[in-house]
Protein backbone atom coordinates (compact mmCIF):
# COMPACT_ATOMS: atom_id res chain seq x y z
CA UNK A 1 0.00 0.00 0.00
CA UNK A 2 1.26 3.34 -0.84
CA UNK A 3 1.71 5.59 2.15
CA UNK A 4 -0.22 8.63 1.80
CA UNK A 5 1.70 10.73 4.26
CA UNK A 6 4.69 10.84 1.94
CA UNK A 7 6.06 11.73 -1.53
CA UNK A 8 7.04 8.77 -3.35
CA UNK A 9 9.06 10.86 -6.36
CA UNK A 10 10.35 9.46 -9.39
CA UNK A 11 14.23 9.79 -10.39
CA UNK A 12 13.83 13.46 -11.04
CA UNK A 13 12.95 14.28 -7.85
CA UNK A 14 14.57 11.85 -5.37
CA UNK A 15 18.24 12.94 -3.41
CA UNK A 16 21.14 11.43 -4.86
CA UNK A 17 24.14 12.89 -2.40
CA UNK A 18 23.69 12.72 0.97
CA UNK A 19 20.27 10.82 0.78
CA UNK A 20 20.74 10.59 4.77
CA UNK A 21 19.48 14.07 4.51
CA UNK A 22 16.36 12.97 2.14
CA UNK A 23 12.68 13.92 3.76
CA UNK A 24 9.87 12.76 1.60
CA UNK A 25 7.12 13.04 3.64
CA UNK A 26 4.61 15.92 3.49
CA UNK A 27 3.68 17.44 6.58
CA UNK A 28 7.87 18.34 6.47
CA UNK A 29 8.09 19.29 3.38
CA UNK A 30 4.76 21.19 3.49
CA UNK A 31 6.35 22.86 6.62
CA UNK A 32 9.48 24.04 4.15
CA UNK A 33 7.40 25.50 1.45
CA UNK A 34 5.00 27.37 4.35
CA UNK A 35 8.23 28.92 6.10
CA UNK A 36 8.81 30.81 3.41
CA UNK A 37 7.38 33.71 1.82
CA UNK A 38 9.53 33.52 -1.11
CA UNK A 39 10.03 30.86 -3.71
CA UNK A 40 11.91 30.29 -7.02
CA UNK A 41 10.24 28.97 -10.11
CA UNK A 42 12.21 27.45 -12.97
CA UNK A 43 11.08 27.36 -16.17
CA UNK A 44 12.14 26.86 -20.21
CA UNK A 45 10.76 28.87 -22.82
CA UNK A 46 11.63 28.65 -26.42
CA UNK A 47 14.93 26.77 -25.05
CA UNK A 48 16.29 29.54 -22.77
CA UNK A 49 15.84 28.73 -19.20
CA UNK A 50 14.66 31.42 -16.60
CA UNK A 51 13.99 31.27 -12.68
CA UNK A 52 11.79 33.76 -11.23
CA UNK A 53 11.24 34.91 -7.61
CA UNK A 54 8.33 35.16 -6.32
CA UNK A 55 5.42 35.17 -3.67
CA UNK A 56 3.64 31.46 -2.89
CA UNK A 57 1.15 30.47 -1.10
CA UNK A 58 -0.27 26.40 -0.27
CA UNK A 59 -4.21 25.37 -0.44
CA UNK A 60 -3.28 21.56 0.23
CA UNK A 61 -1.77 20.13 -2.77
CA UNK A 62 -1.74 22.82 -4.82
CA UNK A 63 0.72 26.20 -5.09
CA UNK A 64 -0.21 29.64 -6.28
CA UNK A 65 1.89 32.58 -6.93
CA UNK A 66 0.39 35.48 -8.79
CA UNK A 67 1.79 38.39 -10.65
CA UNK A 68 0.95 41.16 -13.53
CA UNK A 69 -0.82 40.01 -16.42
CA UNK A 70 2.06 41.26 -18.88
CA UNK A 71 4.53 39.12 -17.00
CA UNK A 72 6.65 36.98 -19.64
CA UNK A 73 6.76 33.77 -16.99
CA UNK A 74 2.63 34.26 -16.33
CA UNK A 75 1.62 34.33 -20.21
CA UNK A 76 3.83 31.47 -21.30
CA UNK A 77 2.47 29.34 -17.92
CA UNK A 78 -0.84 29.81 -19.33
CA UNK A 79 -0.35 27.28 -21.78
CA UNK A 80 0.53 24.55 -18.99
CA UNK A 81 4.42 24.51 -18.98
CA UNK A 82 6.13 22.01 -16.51
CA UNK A 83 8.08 24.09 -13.74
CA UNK A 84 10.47 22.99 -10.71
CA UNK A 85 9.36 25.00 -7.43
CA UNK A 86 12.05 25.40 -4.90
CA UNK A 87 12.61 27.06 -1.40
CA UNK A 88 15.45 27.20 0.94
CA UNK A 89 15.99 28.42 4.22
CA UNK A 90 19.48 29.10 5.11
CA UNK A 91 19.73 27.69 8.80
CA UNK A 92 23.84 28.14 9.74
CA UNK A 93 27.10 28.49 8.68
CA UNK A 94 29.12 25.31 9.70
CA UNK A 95 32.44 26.20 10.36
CA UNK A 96 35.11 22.95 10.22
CA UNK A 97 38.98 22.54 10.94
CA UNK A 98 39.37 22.26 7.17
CA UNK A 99 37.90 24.50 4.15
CA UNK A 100 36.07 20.89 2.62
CA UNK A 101 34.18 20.25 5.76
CA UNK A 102 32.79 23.75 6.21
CA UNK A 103 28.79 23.63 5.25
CA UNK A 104 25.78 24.62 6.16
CA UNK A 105 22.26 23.70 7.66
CA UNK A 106 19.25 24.39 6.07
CA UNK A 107 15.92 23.13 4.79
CA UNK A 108 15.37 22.95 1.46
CA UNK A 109 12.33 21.64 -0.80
CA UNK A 110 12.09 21.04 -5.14
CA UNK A 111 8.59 20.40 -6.25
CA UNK A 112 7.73 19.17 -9.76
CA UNK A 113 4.37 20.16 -11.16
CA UNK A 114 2.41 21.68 -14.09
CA UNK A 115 2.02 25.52 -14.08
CA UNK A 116 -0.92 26.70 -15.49
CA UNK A 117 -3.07 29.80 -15.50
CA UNK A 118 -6.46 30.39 -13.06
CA UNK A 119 -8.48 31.29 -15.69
CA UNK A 120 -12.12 30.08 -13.59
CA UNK A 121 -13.41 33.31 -11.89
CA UNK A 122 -14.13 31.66 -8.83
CA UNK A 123 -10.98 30.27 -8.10
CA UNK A 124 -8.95 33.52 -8.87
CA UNK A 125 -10.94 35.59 -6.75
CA UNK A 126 -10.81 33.07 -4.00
CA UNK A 127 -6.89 32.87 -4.29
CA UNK A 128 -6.05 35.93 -4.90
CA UNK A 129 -8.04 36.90 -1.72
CA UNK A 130 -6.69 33.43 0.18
CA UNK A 131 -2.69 35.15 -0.36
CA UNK A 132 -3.58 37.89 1.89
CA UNK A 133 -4.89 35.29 4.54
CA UNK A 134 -2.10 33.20 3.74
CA UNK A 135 0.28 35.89 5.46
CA UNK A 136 -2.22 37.77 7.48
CA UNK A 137 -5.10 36.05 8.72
CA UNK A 138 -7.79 38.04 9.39
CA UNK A 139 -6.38 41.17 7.68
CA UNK A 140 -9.06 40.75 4.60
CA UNK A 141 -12.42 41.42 6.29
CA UNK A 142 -10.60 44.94 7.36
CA UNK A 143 -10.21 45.56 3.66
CA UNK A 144 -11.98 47.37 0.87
CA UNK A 145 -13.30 44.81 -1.97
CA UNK A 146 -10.85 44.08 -4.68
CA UNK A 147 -11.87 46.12 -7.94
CA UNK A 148 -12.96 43.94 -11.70
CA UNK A 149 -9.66 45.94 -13.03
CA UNK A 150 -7.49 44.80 -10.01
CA UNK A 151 -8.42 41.53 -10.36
CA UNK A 152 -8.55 41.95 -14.73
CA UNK A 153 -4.20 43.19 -13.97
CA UNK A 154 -3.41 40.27 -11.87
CA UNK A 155 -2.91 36.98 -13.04
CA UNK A 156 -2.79 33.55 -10.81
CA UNK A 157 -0.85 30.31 -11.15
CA UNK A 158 -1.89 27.36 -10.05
CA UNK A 159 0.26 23.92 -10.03
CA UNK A 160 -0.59 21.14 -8.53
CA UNK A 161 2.10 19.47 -6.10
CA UNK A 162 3.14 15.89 -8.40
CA UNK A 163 6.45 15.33 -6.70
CA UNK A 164 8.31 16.62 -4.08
CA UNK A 165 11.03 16.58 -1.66
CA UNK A 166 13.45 17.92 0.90
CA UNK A 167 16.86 17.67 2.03
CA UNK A 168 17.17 18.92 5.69
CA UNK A 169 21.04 19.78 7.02
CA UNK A 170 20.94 20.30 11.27
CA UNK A 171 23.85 19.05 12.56
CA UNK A 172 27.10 20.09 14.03
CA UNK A 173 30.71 20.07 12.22
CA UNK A 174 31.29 17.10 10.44
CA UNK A 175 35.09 17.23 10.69
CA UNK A 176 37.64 14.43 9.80
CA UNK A 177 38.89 12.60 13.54
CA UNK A 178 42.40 13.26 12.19
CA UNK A 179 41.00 17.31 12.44
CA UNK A 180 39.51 17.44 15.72
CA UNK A 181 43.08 17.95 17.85
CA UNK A 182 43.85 21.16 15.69
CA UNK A 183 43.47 24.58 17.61
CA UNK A 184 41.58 26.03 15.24
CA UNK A 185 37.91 27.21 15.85
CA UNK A 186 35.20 25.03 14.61
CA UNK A 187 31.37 25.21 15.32
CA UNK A 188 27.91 26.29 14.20
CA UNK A 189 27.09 30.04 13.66
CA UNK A 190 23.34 30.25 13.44
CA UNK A 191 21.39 32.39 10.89
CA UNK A 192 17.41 33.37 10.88
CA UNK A 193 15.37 36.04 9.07
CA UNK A 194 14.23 38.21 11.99
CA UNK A 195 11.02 40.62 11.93
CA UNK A 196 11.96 44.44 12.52
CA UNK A 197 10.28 47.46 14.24
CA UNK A 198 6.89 48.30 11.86
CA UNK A 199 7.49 51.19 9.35
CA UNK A 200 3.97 52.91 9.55
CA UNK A 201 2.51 54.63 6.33
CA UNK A 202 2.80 58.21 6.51
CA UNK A 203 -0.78 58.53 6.11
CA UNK A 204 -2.03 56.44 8.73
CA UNK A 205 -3.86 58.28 11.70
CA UNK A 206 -2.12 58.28 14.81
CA UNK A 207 -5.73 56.71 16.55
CA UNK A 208 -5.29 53.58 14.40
CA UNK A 209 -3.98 50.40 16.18
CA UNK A 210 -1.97 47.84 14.90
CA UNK A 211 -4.19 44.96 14.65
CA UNK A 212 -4.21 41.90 17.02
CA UNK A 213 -4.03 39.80 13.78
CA UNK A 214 -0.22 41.09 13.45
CA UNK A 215 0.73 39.40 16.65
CA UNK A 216 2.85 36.55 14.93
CA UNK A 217 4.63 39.22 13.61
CA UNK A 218 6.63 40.77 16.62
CA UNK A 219 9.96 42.84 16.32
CA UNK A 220 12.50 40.29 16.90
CA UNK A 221 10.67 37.19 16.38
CA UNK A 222 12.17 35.05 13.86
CA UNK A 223 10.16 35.10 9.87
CA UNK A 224 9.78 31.46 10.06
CA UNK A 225 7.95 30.68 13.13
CA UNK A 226 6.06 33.81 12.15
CA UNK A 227 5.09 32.59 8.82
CA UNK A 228 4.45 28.32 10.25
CA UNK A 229 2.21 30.29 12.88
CA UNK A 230 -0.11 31.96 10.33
CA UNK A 231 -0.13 28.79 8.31
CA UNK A 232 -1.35 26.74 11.65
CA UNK A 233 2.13 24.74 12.01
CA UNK A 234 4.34 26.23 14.27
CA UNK A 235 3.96 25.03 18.02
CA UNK A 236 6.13 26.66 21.13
């Protein structure tokens, strides 16, 4: 039987070196992708590759990322063009007694899928809305209605998650034993995306609060456990 709580990728997708450091199953690799607020999309068109930042967000199985309706990457994904989806989250710098063994830990995720334009009303409306939730829940019922031409000048992807995995690095120095009597200093210097102090609009009143759905995102608080607490994953 299958197990339903885990990728089972093909060639394409499954880690080659250092498949100690292989996850395949979702809920991690779901975590990865919901960490982030950026992601990188390649692509081919025509023969020339390109990979494109951008903003994601997860409904389940399925990634969106949305952009102008002129974009180069958005028009040619309308015609269903297979795309690798990738995020990383840079975790440490491992430091070693010799320049091979210095690394890094992070968490990384590739997903392979078919990109491919929202083009039913219902669903674009309802994602487009969902990618402010996505970050901010709560923040849309404080908001004016998205206009026909806001909507018209935005266009969503969708792709539908068909493989996937991760490759996880959270360990200490891996030096040689021959290495480990040298006086030379070895270790793990850690590295997170941290919120900063909020940059009001110039405009806003000074009677307007910041809203209690902000909370997750506190000066000083790391971006990740910010962004796994608005998704529902993160837990103290």
């Amino acid at each position: 039987m299958t197990d339903a709580t885990a990728y089972h990728p093909s060639a394409r997708a499954r880690i080659k070196r250092n498949p100690k450091r292989a996850e395949y199953d979702r809920a991690t690799i779901h975590a990865i992708l919901d960490a982030a607020a950026v992601c990188h999309i390649a692509y081919v068109i025509d023969g020339q590759p390109y990979c494109t930042p951008t903003l994601h967000w997860r409904d389940g199985e399925r990634l969106y990322w949305h952009g102008s309706s002129a974009s180069r990457m958005l028009r040619n994904q309308a015609r269903s063009l297979p795309v690798c989806l990738t995020v990383t989250h840079l975790d440490g710098l491992v430091l070693a007694r010799s320049a091979f063994n210095h690394s890094a830990n992070f968490r990384s995720a590739m997903v392979f899928g078919t990109a491919h334009l929202v083009e039913d009303a219902e669903e674009k409306r309802r994602a487009l809305e969902d990618v402010t939730d996505r970050l901010f829940p709560g923040r849309r019922a404080e908001l004016r209605e998205m206009t026909t031409q806001e909507i018209k000048a935005t266009s969503v992807v969708a792709m539908d998650i068909e493989e996937a995995s991760a490759k996880v690095r959270a360990v200490n120095v891996g030096d040689d034993d021959e290495d480990g009597h040298l006086p030379v200093w070895a270790g793990v210097i850690p590295v997170r995306q941290v919120i900063g102090a909020d940059w009001p609009s110039p405009l806003l009143p000074a009677t307007t609060p910041r809203p209690a759905h902000l909370a997750p995102f506190a000066e000083g608080r790391s971006l990740d456990d910010a962004l796994l607490e608005t998704a529902g994953l993160w837990r103290p």
